[in-house]
PDB file of N, CA and C in Angstrom:
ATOM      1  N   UNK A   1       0.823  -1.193   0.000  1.00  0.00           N
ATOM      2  CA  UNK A   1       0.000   0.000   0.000  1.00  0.00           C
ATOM      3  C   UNK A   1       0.870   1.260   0.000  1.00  0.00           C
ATOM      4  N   UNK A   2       1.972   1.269   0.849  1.00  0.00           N
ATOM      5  CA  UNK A   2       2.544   2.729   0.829  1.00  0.00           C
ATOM      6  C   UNK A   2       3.434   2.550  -0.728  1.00  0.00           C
ATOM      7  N   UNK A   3       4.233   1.600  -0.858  1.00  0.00           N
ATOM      8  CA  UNK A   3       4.424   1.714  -2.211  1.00  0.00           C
ATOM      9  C   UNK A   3       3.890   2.155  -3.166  1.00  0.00           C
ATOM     10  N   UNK A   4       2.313   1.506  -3.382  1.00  0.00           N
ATOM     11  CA  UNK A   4       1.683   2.012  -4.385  1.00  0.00           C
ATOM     12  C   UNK A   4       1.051   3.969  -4.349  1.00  0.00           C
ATOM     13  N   UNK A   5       1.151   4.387  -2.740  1.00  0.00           N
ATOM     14  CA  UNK A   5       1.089   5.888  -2.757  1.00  0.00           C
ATOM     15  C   UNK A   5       2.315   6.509  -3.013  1.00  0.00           C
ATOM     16  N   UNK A   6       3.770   5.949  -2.901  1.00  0.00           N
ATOM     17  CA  UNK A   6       4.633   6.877  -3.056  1.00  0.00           C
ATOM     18  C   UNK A   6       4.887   6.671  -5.164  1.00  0.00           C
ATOM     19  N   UNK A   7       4.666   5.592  -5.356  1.00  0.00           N
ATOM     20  CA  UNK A   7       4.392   5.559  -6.782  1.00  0.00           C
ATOM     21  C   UNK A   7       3.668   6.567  -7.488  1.00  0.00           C
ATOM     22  N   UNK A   8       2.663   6.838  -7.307  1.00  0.00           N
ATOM     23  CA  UNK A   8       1.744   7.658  -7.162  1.00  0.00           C
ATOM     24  C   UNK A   8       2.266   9.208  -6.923  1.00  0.00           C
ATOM     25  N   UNK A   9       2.309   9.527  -5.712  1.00  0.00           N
ATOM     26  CA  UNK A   9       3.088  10.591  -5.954  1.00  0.00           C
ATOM     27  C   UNK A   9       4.245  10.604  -6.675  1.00  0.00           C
ATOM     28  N   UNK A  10       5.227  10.214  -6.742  1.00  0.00           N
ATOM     29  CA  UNK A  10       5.731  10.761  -7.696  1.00  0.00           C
ATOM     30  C   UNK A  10       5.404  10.870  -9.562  1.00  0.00           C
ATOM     31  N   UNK A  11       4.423  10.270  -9.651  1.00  0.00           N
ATOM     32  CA  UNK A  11       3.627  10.162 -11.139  1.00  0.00           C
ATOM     33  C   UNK A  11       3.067  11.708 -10.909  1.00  0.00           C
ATOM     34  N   UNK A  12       2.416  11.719 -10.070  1.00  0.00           N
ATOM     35  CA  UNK A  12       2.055  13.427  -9.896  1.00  0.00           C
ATOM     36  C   UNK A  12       2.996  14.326 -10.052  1.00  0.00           C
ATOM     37  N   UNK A  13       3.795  14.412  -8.845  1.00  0.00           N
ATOM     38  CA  UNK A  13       5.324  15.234  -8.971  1.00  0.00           C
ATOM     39  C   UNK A  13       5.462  15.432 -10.684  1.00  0.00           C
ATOM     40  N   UNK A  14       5.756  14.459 -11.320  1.00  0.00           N
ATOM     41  CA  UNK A  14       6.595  14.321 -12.588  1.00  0.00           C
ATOM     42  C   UNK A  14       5.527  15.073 -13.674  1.00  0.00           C
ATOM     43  N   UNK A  15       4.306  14.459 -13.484  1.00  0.00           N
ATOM     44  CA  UNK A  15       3.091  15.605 -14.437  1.00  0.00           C
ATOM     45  C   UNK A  15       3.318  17.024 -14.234  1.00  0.00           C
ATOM     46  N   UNK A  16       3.398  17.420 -13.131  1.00  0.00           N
ATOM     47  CA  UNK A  16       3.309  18.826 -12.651  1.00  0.00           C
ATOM     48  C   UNK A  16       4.741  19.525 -13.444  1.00  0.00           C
ATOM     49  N   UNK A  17       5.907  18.796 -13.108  1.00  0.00           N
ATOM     50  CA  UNK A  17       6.808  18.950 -13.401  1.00  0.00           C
ATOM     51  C   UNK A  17       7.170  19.665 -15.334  1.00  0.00           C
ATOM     52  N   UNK A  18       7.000  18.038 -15.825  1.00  0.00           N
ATOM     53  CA  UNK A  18       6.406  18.176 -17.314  1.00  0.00           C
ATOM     54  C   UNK A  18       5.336  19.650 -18.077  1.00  0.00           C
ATOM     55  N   UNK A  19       4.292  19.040 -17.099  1.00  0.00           N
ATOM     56  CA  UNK A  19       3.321  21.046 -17.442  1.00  0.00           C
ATOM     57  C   UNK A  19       3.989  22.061 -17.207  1.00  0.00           C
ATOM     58  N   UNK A  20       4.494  22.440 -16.156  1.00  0.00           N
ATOM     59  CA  UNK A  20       5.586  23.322 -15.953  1.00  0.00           C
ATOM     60  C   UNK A  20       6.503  23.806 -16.834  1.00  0.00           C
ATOM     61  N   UNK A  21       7.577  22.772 -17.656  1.00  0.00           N
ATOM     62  CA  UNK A  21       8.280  23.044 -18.343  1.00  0.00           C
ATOM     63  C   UNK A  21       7.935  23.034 -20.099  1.00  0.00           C
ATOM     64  N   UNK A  22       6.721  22.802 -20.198  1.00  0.00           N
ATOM     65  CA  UNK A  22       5.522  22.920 -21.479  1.00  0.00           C
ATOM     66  C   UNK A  22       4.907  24.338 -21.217  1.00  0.00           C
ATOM     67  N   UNK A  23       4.601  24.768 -20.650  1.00  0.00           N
ATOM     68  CA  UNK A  23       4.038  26.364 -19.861  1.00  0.00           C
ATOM     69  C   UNK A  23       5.042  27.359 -20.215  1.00  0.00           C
ATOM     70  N   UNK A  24       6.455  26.903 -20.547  1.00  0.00           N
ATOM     71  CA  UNK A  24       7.369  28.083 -20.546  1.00  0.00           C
ATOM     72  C   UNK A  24       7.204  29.036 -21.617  1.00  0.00           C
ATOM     73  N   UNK A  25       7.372  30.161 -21.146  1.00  0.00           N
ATOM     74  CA  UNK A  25       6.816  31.866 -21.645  1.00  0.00           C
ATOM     75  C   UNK A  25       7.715  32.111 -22.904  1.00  0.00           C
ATOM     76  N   UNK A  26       7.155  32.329 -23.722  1.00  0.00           N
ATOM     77  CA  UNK A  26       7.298  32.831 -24.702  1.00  0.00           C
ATOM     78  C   UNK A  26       8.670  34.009 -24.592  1.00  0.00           C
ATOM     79  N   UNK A  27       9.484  34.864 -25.224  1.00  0.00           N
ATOM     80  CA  UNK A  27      10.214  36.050 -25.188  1.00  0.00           C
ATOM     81  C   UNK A  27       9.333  37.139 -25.332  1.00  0.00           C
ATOM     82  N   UNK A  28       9.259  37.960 -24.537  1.00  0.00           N
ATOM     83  CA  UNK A  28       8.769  39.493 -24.967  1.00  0.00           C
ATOM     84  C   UNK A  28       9.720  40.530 -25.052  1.00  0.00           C
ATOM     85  N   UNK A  29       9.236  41.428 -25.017  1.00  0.00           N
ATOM     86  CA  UNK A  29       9.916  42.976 -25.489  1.00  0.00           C
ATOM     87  C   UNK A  29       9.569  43.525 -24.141  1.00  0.00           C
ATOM     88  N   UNK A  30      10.620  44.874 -23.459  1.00  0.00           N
ATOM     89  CA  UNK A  30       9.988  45.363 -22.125  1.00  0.00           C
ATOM     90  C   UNK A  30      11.040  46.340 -21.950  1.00  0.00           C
ATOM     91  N   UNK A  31      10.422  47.873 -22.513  1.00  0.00           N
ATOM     92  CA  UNK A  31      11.306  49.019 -22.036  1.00  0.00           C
ATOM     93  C   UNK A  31      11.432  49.638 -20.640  1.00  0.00           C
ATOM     94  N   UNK A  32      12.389  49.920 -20.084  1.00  0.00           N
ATOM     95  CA  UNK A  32      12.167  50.363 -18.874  1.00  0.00           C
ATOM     96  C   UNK A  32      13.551  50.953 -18.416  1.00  0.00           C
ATOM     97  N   UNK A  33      13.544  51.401 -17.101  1.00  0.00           N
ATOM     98  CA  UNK A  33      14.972  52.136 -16.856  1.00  0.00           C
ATOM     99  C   UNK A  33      15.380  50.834 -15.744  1.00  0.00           C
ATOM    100  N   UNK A  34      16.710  51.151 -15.640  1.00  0.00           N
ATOM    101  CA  UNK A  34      17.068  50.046 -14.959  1.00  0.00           C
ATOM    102  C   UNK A  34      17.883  50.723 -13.636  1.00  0.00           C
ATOM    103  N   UNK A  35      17.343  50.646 -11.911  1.00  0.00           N
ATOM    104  CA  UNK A  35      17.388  50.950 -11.221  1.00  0.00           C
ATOM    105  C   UNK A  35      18.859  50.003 -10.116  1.00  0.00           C
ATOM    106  N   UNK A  36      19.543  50.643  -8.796  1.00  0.00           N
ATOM    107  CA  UNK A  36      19.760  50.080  -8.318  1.00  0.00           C
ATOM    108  C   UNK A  36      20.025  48.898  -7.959  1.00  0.00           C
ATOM    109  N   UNK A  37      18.739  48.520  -7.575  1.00  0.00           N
ATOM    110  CA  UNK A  37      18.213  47.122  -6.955  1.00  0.00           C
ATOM    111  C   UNK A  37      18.337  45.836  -8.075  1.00  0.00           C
ATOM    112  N   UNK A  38      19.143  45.772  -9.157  1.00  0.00           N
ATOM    113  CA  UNK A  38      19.019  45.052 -10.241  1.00  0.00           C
ATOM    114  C   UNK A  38      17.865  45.127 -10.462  1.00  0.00           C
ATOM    115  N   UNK A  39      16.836  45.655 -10.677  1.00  0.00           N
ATOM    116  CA  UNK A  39      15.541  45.623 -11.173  1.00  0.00           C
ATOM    117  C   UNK A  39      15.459  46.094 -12.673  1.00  0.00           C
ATOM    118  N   UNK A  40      14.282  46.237 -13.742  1.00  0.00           N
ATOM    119  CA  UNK A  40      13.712  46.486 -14.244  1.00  0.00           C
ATOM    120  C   UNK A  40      12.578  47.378 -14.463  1.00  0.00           C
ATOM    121  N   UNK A  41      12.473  48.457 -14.552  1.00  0.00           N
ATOM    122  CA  UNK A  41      11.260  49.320 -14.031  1.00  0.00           C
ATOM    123  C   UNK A  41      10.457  49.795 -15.149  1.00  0.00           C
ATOM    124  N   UNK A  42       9.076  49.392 -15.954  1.00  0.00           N
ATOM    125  CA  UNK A  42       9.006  49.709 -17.207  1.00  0.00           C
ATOM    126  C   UNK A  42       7.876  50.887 -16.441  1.00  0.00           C
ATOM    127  N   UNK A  43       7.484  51.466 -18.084  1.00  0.00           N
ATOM    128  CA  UNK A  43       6.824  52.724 -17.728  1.00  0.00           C
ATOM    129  C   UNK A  43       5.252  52.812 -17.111  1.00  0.00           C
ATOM    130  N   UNK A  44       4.578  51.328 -16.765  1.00  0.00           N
ATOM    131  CA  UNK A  44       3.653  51.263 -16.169  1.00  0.00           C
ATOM    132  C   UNK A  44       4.033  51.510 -14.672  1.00  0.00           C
ATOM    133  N   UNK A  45       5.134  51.473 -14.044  1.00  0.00           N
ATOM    134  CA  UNK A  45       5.368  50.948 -12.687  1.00  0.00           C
ATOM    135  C   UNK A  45       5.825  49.512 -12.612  1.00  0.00           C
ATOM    136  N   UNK A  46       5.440  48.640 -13.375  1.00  0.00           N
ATOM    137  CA  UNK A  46       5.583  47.320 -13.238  1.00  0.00           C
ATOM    138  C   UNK A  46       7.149  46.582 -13.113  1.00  0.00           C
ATOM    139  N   UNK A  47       7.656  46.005 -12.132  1.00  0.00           N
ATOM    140  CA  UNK A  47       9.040  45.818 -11.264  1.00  0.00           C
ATOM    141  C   UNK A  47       8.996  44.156 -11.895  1.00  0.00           C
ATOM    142  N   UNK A  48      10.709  44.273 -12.858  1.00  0.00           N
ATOM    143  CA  UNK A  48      11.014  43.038 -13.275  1.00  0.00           C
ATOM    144  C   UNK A  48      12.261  42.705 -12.159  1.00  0.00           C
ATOM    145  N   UNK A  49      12.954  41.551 -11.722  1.00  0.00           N
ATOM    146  CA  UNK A  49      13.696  41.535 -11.121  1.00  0.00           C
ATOM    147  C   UNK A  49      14.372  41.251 -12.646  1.00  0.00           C
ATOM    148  N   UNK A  50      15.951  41.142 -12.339  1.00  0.00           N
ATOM    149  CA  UNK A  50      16.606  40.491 -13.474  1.00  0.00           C
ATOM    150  C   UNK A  50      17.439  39.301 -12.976  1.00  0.00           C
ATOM    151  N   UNK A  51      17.229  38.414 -14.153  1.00  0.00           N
ATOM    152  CA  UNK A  51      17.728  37.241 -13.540  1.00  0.00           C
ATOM    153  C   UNK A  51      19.635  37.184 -13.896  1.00  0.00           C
ATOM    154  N   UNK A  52      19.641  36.796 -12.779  1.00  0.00           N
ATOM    155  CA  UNK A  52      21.889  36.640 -12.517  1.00  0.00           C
ATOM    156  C   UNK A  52      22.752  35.588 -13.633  1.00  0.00           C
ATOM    157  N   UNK A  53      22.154  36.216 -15.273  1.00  0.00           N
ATOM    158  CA  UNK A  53      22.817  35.639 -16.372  1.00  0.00           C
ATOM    159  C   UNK A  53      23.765  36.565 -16.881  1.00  0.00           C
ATOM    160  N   UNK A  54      24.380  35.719 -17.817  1.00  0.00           N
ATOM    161  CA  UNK A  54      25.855  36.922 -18.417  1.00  0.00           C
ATOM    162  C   UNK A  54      24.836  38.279 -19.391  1.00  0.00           C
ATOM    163  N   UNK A  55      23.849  37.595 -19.956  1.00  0.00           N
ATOM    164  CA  UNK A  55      23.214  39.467 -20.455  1.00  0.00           C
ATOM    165  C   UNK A  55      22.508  40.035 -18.966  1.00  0.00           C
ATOM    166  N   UNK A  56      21.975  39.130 -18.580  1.00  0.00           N
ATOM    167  CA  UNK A  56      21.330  40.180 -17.426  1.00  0.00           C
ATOM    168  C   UNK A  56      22.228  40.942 -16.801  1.00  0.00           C
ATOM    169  N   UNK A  57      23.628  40.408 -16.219  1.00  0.00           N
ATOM    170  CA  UNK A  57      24.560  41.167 -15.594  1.00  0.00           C
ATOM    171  C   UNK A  57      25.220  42.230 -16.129  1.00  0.00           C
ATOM    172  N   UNK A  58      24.999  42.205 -17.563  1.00  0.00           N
ATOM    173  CA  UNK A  58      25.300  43.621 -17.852  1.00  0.00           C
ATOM    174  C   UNK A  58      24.222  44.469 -18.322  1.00  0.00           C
ATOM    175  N   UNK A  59      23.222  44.111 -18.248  1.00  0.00           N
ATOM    176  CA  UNK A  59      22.023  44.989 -18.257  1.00  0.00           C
ATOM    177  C   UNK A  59      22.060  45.457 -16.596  1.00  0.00           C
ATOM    178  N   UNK A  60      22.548  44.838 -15.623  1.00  0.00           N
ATOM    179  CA  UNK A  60      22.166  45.248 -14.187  1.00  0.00           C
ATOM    180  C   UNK A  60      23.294  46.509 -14.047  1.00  0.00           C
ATOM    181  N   UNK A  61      24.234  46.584 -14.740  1.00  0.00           N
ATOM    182  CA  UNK A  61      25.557  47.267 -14.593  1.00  0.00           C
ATOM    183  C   UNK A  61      25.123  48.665 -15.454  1.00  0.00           C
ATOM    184  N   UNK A  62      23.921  48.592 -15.805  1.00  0.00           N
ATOM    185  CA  UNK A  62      23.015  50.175 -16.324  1.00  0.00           C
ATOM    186  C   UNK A  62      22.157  51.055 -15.805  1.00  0.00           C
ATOM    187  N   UNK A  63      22.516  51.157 -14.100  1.00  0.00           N
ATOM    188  CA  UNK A  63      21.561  51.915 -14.094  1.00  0.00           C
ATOM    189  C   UNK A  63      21.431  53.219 -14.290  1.00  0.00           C
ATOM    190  N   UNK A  64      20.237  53.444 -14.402  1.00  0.00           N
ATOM    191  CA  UNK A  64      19.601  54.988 -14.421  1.00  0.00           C
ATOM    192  C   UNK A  64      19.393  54.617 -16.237  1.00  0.00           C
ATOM    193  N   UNK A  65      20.250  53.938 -16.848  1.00  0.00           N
ATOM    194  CA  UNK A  65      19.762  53.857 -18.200  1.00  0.00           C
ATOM    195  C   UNK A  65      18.103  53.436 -18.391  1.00  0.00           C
ATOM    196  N   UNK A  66      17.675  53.458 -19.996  1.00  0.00           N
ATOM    197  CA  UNK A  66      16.696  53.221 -20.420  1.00  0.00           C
ATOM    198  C   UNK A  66      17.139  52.568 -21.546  1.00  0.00           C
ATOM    199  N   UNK A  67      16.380  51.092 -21.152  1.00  0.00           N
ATOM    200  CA  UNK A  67      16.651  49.898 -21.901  1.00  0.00           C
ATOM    201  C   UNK A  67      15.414  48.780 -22.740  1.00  0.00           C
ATOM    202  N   UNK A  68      15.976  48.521 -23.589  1.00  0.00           N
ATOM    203  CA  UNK A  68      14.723  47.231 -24.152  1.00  0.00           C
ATOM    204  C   UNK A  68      15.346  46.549 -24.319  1.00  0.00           C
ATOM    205  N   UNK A  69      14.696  45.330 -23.404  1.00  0.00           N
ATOM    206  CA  UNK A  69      14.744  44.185 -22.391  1.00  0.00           C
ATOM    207  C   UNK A  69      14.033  42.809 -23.389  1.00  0.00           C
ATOM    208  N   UNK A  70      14.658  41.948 -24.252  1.00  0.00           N
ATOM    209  CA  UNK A  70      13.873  40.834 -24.872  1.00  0.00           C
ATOM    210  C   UNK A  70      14.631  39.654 -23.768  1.00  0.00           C
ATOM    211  N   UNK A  71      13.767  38.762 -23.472  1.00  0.00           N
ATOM    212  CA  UNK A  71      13.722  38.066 -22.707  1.00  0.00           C
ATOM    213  C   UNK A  71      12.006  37.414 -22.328  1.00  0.00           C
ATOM    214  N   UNK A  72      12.152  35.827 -21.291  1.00  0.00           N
ATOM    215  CA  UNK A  72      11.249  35.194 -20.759  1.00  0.00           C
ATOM    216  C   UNK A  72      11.035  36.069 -18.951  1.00  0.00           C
ATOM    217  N   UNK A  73       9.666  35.729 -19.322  1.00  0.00           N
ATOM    218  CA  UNK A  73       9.510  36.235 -17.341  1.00  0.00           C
ATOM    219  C   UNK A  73       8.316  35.243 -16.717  1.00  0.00           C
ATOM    220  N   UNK A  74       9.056  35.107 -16.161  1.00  0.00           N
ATOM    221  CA  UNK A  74       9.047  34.392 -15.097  1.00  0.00           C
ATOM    222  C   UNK A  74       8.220  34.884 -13.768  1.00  0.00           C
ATOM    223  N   UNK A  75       6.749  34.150 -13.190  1.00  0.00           N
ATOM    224  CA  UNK A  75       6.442  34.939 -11.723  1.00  0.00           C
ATOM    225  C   UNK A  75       5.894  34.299 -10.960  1.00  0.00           C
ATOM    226  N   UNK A  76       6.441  33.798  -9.202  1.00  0.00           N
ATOM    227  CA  UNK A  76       6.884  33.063  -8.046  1.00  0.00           C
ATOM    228  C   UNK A  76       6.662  33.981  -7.211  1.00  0.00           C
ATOM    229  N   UNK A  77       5.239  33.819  -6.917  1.00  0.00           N
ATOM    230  CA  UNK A  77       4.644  34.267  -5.375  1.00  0.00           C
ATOM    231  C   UNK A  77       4.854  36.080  -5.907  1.00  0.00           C
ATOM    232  N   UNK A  78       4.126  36.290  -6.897  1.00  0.00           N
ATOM    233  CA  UNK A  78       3.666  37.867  -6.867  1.00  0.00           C
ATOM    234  C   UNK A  78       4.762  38.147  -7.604  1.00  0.00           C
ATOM    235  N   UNK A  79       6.318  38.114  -7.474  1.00  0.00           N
ATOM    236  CA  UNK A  79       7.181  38.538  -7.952  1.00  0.00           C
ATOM    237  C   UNK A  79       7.611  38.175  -9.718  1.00  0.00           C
ATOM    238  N   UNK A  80       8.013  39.319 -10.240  1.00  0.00           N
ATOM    239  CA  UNK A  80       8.300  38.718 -11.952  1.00  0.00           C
ATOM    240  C   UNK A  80       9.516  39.109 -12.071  1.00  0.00           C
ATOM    241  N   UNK A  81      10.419  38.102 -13.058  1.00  0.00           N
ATOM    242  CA  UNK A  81      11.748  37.963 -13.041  1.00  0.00           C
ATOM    243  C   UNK A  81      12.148  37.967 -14.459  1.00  0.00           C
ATOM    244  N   UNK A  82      13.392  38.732 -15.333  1.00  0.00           N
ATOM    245  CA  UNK A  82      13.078  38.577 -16.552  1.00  0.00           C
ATOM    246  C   UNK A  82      14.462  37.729 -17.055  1.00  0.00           C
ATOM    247  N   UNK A  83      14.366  36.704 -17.713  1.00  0.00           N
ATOM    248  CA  UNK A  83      15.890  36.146 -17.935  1.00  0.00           C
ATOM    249  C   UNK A  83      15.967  36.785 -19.126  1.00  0.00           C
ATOM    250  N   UNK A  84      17.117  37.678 -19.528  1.00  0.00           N
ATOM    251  CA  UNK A  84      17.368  38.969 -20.890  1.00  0.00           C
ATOM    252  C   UNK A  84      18.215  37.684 -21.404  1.00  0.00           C
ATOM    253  N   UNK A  85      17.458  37.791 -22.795  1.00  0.00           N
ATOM    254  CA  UNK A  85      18.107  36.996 -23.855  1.00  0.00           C
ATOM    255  C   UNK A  85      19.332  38.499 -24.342  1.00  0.00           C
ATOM    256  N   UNK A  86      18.900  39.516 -25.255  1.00  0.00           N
ATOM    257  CA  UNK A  86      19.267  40.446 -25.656  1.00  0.00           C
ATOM    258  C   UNK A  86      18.510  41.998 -25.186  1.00  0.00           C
ATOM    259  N   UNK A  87      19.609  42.869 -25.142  1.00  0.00           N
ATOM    260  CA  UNK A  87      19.040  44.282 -24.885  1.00  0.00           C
ATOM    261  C   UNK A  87      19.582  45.503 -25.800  1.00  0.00           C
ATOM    262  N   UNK A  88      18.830  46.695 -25.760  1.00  0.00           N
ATOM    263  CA  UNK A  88      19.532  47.719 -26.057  1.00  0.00           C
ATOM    264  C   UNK A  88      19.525  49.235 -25.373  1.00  0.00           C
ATOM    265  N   UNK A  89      20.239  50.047 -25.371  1.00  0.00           N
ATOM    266  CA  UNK A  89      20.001  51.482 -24.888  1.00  0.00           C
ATOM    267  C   UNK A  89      18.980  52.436 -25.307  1.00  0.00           C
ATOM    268  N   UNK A  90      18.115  52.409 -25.148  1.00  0.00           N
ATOM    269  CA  UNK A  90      17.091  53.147 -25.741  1.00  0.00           C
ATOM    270  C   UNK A  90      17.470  54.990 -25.969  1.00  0.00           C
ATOM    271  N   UNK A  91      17.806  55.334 -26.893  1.00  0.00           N
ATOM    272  CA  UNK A  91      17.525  57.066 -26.783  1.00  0.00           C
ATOM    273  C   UNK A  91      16.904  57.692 -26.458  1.00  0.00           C
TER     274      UNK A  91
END
């Protein structure tokens, strides 16, 4: 019996898992200035964190700039995170 529940769960685990990584976000576009806090700040208000990759880290090394941000985002308990494929300096 417990065999057949831990079987079980993990058949669940592994579905969830699978949807999860089938769910993954598309790239968007996302202008914004890039603050302090490694953040993302586009012109709604809306707060991207940036995720700790070799483009993100030099998008984080801009602030006060104004940037467009292509990348996936990502959001875990309220918070949105953007992994930057490519960026540029906006004029």
């Amino acid at each position: 019996m417990k065999r057949m529940t831990l079987i079980s769960l993990l058949a669940v685990i592994a579905l969830v898992f699978a949807a999860g990584v089938g769910l993954a976000a598309d790239p968007i576009n996302i202008q914004g200035q890039v603050n302090e806090d490694n953040q993302l700040v586009d012109q709604d208000g809306t707060v991207y964190k940036i995720a700790d990759t070799e483009q993100g880290i030099q998008v984080m090394d801009m602030v006060g700039e104004k940037v467009e941000v292509r990348g996936t985002v990502t959001e875990e308990m309220g918070a949105k995170e953007i992994t930057v494929e490519s960026f540029s300096i906006v004029k």
